[in-house]
PDB file of N, CA and C in Angstrom:
ATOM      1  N   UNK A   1       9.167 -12.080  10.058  1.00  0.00           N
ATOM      2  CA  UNK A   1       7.788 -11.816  10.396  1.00  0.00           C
ATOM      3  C   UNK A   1       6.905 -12.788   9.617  1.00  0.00           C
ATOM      4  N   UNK A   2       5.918 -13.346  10.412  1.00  0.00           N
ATOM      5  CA  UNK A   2       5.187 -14.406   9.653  1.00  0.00           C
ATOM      6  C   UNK A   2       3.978 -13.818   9.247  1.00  0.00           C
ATOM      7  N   UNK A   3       3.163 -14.593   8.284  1.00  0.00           N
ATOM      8  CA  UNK A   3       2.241 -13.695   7.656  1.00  0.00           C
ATOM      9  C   UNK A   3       1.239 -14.132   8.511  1.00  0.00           C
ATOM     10  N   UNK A   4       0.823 -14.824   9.633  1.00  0.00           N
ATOM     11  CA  UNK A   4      -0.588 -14.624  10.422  1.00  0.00           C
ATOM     12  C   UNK A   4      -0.235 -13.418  11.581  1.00  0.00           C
ATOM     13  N   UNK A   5       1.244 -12.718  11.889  1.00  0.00           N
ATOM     14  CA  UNK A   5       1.525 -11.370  12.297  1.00  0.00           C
ATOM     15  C   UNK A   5       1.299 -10.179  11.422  1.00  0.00           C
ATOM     16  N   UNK A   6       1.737 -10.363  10.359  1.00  0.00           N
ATOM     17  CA  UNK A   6       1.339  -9.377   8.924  1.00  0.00           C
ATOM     18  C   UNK A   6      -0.248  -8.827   9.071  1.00  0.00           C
ATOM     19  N   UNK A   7      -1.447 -10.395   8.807  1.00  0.00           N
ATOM     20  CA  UNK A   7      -2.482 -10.224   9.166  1.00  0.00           C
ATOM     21  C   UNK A   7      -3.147  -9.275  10.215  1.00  0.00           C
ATOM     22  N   UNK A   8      -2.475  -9.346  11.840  1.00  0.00           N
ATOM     23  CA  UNK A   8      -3.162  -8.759  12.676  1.00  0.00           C
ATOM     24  C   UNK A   8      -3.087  -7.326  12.647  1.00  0.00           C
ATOM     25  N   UNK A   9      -1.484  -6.481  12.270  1.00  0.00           N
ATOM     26  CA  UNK A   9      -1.386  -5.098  11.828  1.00  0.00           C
ATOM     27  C   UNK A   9      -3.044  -4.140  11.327  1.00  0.00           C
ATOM     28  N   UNK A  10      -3.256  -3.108  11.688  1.00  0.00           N
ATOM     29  CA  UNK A  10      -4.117  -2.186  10.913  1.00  0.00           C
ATOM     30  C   UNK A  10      -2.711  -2.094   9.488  1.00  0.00           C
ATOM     31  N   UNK A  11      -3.391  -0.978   8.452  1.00  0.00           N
ATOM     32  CA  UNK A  11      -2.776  -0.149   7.597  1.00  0.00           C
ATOM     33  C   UNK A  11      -2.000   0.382   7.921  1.00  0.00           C
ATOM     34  N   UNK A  12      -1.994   1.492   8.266  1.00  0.00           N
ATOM     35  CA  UNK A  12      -1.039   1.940   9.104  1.00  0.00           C
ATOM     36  C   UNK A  12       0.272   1.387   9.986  1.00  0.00           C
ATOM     37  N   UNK A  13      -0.189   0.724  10.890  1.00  0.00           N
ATOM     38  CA  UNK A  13       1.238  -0.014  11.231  1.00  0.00           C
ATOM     39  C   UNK A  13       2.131  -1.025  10.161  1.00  0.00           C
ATOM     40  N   UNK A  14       0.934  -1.435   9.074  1.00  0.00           N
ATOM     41  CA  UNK A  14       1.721  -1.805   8.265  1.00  0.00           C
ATOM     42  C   UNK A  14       2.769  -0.857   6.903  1.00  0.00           C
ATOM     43  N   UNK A  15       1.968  -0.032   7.416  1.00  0.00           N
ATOM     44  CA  UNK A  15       3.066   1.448   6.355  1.00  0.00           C
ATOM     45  C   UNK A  15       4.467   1.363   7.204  1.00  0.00           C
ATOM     46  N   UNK A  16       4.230   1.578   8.583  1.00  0.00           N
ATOM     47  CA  UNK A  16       5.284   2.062   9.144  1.00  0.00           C
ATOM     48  C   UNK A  16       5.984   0.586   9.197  1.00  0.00           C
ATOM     49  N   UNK A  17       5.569  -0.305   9.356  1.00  0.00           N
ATOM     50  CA  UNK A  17       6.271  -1.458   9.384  1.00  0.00           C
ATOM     51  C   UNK A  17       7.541  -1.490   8.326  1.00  0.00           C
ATOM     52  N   UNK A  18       6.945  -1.540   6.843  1.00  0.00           N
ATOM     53  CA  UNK A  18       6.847  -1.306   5.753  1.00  0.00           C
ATOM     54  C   UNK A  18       8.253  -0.520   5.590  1.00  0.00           C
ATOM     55  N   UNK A  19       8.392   0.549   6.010  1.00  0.00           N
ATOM     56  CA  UNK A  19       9.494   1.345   5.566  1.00  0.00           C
ATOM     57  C   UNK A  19      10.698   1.077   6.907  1.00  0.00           C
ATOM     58  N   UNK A  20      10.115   0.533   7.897  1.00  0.00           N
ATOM     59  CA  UNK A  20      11.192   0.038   8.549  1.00  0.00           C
ATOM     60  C   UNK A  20      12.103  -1.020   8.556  1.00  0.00           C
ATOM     61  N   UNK A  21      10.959  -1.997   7.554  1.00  0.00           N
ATOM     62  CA  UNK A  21      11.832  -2.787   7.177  1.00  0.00           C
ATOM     63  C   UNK A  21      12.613  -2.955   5.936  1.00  0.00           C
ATOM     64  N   UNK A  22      12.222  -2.261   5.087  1.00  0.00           N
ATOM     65  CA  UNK A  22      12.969  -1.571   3.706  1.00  0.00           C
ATOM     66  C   UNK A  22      13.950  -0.992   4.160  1.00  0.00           C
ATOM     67  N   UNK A  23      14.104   0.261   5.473  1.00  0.00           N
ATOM     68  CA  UNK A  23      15.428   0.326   5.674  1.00  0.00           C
ATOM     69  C   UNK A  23      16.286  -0.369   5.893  1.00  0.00           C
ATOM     70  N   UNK A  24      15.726  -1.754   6.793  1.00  0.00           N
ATOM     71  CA  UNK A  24      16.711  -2.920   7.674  1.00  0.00           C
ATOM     72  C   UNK A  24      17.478  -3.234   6.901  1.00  0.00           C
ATOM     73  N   UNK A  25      16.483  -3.474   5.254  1.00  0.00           N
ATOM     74  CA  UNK A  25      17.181  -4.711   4.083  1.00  0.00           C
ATOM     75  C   UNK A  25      18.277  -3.360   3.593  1.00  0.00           C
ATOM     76  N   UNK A  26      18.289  -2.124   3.755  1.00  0.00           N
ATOM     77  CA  UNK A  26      19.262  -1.473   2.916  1.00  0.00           C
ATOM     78  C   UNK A  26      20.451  -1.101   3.748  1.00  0.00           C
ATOM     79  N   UNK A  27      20.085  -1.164   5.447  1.00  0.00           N
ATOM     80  CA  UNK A  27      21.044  -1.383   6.318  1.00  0.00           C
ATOM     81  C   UNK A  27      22.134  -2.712   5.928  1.00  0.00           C
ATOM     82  N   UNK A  28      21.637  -3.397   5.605  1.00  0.00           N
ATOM     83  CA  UNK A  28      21.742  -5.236   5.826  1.00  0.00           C
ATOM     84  C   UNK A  28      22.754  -5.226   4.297  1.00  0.00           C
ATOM     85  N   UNK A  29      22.526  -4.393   3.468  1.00  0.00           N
ATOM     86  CA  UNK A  29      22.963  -4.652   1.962  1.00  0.00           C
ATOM     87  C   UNK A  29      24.214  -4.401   2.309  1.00  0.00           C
ATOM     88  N   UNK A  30      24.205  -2.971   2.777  1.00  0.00           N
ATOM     89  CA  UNK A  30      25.215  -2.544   2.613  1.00  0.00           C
ATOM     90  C   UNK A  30      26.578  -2.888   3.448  1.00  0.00           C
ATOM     91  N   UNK A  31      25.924  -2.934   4.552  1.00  0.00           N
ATOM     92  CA  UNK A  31      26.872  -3.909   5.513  1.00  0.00           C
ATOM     93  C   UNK A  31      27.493  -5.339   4.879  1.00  0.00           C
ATOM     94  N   UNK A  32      26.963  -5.837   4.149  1.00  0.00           N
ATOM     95  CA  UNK A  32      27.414  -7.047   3.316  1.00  0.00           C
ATOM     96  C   UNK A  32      28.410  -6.657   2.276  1.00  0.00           C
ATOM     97  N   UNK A  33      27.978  -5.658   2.107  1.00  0.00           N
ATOM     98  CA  UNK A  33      28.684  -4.894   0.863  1.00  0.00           C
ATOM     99  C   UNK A  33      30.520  -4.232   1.117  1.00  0.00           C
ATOM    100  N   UNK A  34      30.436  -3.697   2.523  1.00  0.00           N
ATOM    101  CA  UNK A  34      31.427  -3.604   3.352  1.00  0.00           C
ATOM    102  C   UNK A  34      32.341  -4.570   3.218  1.00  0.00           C
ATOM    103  N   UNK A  35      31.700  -5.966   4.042  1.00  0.00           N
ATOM    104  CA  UNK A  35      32.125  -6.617   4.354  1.00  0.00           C
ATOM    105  C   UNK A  35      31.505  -7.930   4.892  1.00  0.00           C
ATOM    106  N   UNK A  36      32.119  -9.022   4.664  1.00  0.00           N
ATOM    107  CA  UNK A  36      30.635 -10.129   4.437  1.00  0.00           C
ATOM    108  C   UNK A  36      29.813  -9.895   5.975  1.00  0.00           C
ATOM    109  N   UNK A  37      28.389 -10.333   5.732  1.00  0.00           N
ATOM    110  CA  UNK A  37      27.684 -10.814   6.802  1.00  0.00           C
ATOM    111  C   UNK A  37      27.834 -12.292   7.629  1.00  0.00           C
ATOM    112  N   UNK A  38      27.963 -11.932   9.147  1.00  0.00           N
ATOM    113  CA  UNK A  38      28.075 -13.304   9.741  1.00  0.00           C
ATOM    114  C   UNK A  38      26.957 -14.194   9.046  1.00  0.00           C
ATOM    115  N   UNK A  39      25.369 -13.401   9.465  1.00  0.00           N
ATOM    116  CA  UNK A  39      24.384 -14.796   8.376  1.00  0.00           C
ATOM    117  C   UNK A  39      24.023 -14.121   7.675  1.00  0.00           C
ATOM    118  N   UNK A  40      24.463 -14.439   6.080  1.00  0.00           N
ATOM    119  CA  UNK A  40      23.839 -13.768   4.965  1.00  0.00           C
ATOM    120  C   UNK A  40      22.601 -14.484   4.720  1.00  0.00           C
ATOM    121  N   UNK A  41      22.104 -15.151   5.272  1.00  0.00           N
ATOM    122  CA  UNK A  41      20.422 -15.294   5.400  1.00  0.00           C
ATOM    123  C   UNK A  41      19.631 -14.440   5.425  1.00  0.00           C
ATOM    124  N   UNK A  42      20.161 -13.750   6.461  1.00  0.00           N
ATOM    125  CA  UNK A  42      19.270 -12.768   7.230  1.00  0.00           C
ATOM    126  C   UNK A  42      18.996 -11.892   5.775  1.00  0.00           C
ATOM    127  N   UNK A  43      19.438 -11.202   4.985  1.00  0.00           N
ATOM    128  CA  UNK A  43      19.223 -10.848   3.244  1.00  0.00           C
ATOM    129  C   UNK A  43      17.665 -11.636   3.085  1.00  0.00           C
ATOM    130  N   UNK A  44      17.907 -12.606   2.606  1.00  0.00           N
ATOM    131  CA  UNK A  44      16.545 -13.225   2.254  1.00  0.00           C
ATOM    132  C   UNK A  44      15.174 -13.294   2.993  1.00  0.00           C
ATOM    133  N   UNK A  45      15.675 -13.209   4.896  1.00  0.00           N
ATOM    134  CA  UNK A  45      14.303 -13.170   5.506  1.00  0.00           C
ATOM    135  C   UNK A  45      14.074 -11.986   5.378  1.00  0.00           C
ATOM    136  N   UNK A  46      15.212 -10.916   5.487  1.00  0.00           N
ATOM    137  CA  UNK A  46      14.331  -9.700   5.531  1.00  0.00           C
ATOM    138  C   UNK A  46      13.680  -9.307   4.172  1.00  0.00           C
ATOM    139  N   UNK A  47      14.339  -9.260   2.891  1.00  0.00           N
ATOM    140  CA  UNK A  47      13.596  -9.190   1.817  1.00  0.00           C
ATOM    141  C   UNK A  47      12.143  -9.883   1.654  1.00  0.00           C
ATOM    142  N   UNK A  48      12.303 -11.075   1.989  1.00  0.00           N
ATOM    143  CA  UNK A  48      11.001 -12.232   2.363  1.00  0.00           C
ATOM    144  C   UNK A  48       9.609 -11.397   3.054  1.00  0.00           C
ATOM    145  N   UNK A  49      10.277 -10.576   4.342  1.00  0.00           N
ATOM    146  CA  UNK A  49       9.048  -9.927   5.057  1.00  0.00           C
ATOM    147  C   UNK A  49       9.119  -8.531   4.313  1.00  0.00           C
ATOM    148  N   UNK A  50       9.259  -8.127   3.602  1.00  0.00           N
ATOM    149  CA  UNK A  50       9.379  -6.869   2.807  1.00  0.00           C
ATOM    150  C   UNK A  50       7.746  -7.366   2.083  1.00  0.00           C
ATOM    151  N   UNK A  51       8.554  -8.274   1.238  1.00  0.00           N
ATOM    152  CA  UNK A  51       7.478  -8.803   0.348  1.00  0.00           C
ATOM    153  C   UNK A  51       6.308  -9.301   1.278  1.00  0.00           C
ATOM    154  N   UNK A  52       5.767  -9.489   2.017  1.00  0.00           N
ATOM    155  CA  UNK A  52       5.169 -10.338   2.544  1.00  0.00           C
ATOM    156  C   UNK A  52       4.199  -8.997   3.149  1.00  0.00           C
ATOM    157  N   UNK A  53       4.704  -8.045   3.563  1.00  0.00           N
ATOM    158  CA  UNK A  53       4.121  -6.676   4.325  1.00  0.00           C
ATOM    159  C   UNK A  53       3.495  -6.025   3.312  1.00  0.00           C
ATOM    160  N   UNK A  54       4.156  -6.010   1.962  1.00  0.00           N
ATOM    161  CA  UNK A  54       3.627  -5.057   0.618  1.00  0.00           C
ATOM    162  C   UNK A  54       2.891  -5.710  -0.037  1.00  0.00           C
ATOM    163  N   UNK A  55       2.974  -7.250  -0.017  1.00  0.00           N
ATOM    164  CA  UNK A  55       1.279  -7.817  -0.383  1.00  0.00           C
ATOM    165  C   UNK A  55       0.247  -7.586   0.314  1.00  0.00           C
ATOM    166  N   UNK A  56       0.103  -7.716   1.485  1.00  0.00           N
ATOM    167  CA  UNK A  56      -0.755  -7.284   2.376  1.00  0.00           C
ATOM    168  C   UNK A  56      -1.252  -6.142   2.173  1.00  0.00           C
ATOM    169  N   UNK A  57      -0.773  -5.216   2.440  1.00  0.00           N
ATOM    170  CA  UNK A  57      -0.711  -3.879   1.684  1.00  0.00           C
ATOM    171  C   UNK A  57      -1.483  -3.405   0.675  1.00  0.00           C
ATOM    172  N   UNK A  58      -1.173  -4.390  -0.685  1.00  0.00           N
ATOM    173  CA  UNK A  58      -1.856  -4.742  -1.543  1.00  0.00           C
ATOM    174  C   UNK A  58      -2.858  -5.186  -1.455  1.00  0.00           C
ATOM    175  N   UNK A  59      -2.818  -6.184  -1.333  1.00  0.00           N
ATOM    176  CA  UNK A  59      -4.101  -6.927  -0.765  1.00  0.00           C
ATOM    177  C   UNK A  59      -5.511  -5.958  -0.595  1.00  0.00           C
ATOM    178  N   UNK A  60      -5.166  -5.250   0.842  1.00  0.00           N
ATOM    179  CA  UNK A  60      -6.071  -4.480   1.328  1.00  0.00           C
ATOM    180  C   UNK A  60      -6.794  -3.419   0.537  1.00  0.00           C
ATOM    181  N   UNK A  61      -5.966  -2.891  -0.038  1.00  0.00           N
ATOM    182  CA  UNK A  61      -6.128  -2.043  -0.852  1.00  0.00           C
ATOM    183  C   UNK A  61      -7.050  -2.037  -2.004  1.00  0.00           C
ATOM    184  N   UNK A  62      -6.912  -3.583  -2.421  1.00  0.00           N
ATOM    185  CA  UNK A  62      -8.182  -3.786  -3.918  1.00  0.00           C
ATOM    186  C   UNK A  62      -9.072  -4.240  -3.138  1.00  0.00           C
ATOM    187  N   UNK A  63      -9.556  -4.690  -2.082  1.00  0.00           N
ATOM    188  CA  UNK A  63     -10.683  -4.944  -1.249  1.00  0.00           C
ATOM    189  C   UNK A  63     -11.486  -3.688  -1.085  1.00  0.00           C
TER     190      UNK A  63
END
């Protein structure tokens, strides 16, 4: 997810965003954890838009 998509979200969709994608990355762990991932990339983008959703987040919030 790129951050001029991050941008257009209300609050809200970014909550729910937010915990959907926190699950993905703990889906994603553990499956690696199993047994390797075809792209262990995918780890870093999703952590990447984790971070990227909870600044925003942030962001909004001290405004």
């Amino acid at each position: 997810m790129k951050q001029s998509e991050v941008k257009e979200l209300s609050i809200a969709e970014l909550q729910e965003k937010l915990s959907e994608t926190r699950k993905s990355y703990s889906d994603l762990k553990m499956a690696h954890v199993v047994s390797p991932l075809e792209n262990p990339i995918q780890l870093r983008s999703v952590r990447r838009a984790v971070a990227r959703i909870a600044t925003e987040l942030t962001k909004r919030e001290l405004q």
